[in-house]
PDB file of N, CA and C in Angstrom:
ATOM      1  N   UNK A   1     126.608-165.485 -71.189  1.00  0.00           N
ATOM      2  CA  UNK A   1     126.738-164.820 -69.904  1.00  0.00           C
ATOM      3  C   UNK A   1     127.147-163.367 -70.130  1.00  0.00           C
ATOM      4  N   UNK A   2     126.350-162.514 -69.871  1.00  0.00           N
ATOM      5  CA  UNK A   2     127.102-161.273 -69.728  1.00  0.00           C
ATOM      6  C   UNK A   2     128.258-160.493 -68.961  1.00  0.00           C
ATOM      7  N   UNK A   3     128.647-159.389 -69.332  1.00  0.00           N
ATOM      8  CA  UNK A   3     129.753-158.518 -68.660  1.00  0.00           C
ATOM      9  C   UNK A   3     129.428-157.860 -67.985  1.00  0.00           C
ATOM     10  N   UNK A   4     129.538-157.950 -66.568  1.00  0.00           N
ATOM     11  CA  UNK A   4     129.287-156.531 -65.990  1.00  0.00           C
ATOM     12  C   UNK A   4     130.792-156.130 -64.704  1.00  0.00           C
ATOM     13  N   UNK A   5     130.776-154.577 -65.300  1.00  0.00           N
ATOM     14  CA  UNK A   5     132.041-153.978 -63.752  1.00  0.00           C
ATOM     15  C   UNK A   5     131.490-153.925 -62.547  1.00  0.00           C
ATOM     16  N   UNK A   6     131.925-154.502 -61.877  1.00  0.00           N
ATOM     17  CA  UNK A   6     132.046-154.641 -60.324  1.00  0.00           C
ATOM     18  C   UNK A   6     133.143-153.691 -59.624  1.00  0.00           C
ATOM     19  N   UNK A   7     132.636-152.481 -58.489  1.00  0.00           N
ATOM     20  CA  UNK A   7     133.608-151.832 -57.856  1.00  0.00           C
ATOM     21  C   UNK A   7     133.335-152.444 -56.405  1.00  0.00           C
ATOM     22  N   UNK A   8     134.906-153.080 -55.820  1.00  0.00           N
ATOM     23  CA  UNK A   8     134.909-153.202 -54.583  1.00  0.00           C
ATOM     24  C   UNK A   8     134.906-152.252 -53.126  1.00  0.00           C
ATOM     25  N   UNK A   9     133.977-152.399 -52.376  1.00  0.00           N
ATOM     26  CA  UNK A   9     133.678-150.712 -51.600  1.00  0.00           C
ATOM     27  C   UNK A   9     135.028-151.516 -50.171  1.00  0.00           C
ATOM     28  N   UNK A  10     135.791-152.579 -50.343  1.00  0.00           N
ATOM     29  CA  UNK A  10     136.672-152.766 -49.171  1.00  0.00           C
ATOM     30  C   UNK A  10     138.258-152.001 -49.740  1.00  0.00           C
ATOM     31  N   UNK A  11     138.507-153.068 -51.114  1.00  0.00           N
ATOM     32  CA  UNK A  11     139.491-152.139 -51.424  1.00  0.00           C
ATOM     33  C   UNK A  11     140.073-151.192 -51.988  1.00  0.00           C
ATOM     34  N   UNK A  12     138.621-150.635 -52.977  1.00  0.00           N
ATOM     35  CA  UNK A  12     138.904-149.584 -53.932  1.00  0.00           C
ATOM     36  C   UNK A  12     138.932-150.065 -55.011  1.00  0.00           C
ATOM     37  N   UNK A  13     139.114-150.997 -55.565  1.00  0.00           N
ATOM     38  CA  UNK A  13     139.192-151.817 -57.213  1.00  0.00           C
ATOM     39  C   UNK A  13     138.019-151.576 -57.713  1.00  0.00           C
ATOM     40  N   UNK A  14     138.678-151.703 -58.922  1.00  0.00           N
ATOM     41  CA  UNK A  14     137.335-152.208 -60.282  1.00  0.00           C
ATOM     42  C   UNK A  14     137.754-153.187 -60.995  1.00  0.00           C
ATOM     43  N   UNK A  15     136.728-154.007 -61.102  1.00  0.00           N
ATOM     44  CA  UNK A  15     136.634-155.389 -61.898  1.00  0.00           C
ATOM     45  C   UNK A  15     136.042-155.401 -62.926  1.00  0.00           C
ATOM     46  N   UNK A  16     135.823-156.526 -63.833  1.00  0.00           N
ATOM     47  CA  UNK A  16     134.675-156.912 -64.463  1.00  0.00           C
ATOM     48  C   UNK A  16     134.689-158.767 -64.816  1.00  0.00           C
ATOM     49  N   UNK A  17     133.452-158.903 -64.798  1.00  0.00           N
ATOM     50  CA  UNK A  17     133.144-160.761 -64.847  1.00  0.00           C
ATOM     51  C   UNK A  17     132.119-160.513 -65.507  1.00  0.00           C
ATOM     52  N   UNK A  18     132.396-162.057 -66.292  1.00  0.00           N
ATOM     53  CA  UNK A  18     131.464-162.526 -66.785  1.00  0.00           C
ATOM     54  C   UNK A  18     130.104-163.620 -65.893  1.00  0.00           C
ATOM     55  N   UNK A  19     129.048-163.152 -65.591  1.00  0.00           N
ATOM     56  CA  UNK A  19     128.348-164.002 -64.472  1.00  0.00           C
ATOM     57  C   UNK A  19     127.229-163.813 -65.033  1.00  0.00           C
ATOM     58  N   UNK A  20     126.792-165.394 -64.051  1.00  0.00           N
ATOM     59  CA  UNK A  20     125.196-165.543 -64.312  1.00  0.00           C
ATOM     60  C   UNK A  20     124.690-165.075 -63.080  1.00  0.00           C
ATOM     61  N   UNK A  21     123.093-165.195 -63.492  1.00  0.00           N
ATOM     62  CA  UNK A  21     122.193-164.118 -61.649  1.00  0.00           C
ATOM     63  C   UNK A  21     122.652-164.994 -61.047  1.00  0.00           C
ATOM     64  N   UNK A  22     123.351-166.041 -60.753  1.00  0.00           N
ATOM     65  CA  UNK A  22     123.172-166.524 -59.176  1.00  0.00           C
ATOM     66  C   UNK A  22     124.445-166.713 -59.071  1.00  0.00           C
ATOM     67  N   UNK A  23     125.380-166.240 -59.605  1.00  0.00           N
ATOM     68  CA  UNK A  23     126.941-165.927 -59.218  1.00  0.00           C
ATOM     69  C   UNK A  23     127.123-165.199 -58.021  1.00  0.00           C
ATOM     70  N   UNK A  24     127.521-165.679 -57.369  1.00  0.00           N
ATOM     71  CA  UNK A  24     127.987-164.755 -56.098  1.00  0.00           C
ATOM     72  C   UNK A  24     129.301-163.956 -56.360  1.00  0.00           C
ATOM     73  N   UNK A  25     129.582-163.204 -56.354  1.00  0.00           N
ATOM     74  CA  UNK A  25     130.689-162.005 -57.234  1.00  0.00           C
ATOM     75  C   UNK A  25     131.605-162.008 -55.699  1.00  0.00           C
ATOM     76  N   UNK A  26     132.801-162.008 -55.659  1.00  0.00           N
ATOM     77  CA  UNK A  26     133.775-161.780 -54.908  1.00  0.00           C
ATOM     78  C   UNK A  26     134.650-161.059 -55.261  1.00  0.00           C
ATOM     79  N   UNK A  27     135.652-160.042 -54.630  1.00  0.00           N
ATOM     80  CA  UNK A  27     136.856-159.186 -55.580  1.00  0.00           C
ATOM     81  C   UNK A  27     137.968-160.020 -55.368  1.00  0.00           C
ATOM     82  N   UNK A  28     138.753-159.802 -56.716  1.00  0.00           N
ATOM     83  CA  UNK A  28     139.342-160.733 -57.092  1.00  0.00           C
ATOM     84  C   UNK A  28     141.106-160.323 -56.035  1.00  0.00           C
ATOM     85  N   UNK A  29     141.282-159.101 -55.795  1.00  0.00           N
ATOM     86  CA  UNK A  29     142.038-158.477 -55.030  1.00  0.00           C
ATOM     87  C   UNK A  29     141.806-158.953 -53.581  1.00  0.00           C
ATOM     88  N   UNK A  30     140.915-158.450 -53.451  1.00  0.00           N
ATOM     89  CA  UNK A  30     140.659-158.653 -51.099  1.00  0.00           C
ATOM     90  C   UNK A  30     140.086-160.086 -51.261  1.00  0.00           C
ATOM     91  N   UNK A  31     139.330-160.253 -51.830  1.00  0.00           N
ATOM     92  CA  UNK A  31     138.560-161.601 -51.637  1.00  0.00           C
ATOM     93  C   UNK A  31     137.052-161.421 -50.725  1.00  0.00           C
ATOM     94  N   UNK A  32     137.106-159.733 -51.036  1.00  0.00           N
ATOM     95  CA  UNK A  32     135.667-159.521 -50.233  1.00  0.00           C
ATOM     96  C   UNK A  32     134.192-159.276 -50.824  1.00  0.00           C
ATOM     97  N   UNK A  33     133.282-159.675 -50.511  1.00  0.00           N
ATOM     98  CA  UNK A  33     131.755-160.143 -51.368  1.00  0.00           C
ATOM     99  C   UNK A  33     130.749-158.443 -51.038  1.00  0.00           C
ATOM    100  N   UNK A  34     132.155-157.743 -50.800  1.00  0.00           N
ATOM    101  CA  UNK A  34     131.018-156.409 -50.669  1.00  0.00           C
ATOM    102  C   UNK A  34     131.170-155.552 -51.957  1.00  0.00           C
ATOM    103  N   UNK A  35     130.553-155.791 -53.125  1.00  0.00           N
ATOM    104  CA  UNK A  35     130.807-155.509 -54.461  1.00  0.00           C
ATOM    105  C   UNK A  35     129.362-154.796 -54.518  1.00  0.00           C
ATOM    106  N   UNK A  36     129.978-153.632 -55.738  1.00  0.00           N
ATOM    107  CA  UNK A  36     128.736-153.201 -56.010  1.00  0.00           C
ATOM    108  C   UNK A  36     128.684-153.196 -57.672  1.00  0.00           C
ATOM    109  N   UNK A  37     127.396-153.301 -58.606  1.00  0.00           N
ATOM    110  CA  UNK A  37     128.013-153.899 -59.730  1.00  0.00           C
ATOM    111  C   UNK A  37     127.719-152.203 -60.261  1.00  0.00           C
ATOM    112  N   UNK A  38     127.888-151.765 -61.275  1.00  0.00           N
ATOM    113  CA  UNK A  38     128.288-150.531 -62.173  1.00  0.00           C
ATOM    114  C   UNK A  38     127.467-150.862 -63.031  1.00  0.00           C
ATOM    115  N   UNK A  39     127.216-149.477 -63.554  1.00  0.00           N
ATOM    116  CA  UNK A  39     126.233-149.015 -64.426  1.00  0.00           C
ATOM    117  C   UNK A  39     127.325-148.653 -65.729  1.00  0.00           C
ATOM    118  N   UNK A  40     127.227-149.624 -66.718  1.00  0.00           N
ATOM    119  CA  UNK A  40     128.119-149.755 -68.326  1.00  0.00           C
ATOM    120  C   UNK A  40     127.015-148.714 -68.989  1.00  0.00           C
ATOM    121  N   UNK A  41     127.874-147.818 -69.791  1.00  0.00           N
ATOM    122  CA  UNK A  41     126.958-147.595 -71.092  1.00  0.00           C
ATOM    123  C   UNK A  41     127.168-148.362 -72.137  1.00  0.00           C
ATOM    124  N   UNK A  42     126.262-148.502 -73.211  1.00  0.00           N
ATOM    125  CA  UNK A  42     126.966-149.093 -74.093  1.00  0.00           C
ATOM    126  C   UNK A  42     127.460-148.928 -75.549  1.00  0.00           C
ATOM    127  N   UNK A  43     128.689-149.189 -75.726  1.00  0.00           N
ATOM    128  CA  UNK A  43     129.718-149.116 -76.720  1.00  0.00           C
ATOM    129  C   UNK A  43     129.209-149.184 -77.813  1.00  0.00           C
ATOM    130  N   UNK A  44     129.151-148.004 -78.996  1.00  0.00           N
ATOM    131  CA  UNK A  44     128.520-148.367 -80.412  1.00  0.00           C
ATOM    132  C   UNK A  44     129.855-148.657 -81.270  1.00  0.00           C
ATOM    133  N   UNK A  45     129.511-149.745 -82.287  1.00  0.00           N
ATOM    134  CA  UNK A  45     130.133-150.327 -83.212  1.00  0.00           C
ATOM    135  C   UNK A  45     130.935-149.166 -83.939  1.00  0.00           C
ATOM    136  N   UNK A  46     132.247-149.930 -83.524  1.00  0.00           N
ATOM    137  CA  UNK A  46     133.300-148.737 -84.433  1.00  0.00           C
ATOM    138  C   UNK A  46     133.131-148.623 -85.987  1.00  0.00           C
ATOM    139  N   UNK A  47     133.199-147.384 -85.872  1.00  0.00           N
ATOM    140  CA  UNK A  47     133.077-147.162 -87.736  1.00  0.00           C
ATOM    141  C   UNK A  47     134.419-146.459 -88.408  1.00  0.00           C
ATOM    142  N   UNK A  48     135.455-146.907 -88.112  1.00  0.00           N
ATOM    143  CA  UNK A  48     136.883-146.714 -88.655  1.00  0.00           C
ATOM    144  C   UNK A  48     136.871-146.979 -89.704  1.00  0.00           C
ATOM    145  N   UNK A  49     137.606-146.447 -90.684  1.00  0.00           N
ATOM    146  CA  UNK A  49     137.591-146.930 -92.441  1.00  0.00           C
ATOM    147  C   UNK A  49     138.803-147.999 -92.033  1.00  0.00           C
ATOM    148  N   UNK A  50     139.692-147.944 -90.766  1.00  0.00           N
ATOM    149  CA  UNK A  50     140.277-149.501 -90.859  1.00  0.00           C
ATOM    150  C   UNK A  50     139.005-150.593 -90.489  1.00  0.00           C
ATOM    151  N   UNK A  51     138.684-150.621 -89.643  1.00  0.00           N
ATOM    152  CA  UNK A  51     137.474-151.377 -89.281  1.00  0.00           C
ATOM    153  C   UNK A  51     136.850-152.178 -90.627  1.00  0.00           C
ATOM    154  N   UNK A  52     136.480-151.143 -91.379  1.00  0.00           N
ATOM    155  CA  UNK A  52     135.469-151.424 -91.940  1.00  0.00           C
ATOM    156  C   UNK A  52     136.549-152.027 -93.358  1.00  0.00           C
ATOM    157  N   UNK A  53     137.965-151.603 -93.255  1.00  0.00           N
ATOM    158  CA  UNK A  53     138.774-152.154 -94.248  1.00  0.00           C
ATOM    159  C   UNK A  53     138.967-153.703 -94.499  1.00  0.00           C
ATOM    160  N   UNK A  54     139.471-153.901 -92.866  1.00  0.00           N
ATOM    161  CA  UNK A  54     139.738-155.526 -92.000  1.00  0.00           C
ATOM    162  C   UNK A  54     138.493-156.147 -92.555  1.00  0.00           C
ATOM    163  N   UNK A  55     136.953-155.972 -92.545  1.00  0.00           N
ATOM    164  CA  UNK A  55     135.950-156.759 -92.208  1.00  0.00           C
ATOM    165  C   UNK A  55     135.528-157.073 -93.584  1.00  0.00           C
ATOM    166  N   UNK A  56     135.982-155.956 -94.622  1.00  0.00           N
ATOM    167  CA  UNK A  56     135.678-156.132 -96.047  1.00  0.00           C
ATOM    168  C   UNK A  56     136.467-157.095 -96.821  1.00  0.00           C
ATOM    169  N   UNK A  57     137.839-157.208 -96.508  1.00  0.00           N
ATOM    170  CA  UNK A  57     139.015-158.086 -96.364  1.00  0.00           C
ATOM    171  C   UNK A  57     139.048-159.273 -96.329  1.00  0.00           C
ATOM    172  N   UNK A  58     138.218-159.672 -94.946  1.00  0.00           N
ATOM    173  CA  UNK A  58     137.743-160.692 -94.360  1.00  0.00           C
ATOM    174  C   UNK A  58     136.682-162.057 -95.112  1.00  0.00           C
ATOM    175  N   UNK A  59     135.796-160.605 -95.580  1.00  0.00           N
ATOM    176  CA  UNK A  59     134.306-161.302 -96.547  1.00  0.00           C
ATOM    177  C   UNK A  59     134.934-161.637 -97.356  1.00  0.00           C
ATOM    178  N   UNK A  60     135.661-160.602 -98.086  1.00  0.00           N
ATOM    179  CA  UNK A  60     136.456-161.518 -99.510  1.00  0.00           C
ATOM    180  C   UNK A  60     137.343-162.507 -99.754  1.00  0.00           C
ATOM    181  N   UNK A  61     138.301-162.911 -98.459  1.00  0.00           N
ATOM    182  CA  UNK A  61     139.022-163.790 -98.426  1.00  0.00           C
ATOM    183  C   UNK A  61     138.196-165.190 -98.240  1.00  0.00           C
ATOM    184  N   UNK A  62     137.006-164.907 -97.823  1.00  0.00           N
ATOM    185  CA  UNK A  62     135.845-166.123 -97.478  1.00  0.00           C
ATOM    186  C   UNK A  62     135.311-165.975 -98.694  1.00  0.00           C
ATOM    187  N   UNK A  63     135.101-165.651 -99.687  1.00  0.00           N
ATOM    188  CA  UNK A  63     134.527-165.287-100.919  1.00  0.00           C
ATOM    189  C   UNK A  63     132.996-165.016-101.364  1.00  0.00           C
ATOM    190  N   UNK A  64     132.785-164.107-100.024  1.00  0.00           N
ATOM    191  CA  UNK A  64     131.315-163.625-100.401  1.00  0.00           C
ATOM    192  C   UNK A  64     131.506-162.047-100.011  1.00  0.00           C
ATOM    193  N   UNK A  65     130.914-161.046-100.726  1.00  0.00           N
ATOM    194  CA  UNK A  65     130.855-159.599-100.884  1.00  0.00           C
ATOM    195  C   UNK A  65     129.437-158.823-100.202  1.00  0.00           C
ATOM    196  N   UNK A  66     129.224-159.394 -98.862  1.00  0.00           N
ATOM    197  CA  UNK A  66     127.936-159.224 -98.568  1.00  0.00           C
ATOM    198  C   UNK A  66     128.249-157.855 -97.521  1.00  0.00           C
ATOM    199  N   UNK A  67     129.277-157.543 -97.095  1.00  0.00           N
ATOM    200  CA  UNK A  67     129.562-156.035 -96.631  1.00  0.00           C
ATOM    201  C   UNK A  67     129.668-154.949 -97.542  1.00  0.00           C
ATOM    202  N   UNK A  68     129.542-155.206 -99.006  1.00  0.00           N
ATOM    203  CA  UNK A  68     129.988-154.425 -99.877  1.00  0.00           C
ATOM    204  C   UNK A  68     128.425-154.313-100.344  1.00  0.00           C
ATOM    205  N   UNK A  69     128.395-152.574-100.940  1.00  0.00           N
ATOM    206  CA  UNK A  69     127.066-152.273-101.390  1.00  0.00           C
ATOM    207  C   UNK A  69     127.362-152.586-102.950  1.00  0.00           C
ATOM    208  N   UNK A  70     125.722-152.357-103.530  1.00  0.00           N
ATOM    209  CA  UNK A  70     125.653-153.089-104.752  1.00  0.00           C
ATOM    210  C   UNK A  70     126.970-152.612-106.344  1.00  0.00           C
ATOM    211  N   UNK A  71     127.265-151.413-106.135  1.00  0.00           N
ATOM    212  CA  UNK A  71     128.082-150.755-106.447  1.00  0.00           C
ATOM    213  C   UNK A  71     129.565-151.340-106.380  1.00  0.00           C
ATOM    214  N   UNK A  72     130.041-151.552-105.288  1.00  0.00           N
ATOM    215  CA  UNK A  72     131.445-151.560-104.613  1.00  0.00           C
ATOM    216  C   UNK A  72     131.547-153.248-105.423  1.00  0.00           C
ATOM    217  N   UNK A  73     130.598-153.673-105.377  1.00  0.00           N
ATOM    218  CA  UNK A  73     130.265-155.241-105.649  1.00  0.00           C
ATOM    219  C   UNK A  73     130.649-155.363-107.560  1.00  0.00           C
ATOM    220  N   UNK A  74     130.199-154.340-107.785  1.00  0.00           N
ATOM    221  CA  UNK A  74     130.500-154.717-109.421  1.00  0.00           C
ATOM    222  C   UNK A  74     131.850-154.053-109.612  1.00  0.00           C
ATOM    223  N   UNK A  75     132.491-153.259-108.877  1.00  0.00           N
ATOM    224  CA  UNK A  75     134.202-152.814-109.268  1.00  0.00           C
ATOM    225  C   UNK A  75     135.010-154.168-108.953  1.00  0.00           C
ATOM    226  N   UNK A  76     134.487-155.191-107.735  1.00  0.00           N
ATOM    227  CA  UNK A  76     135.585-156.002-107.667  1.00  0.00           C
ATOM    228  C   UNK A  76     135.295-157.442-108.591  1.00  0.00           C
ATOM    229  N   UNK A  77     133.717-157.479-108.858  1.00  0.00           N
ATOM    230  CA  UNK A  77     133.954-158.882-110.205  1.00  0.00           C
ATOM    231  C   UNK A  77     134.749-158.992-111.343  1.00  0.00           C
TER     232      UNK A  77
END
């Protein structure tokens, strides 16, 4: 099911739900069905050297090196 923000035009809020097309969307504040849904851009994958620290971390504690290039791969055997 996807995410989409919902702004309520009764009380001023912004939401967001997870819904399918035939969800009828209500605000979760007034309880009123006059919602309009928002236009998301979308979010590109963080590229933090923590990010990418955690996820390298991760592979190796599972014991496969498949985030690591062919290089990075022969310093840690």
């Amino acid at each position: 099911m996807p995410l989409h923000d919902f702004h309520c035009r009764k009380c001023d809020k912004t939401f967001e739900r997870l819904v399918r097309s035939d969800t009828q969307i209500v605000c979760p504040a007034c309880g009123s069905d006059q919602v309009d849904k928002l236009l998301s851009a979308p979010q590109a994958p963080g590229r933090s050297k923590a990010i990418i620290a955690a996820g390298r971390a991760a592979a190796a504690r599972e014991g496969h090196f498949s985030n690591y290039s062919a290089a990075e791969r022969a310093k840690v055997k």
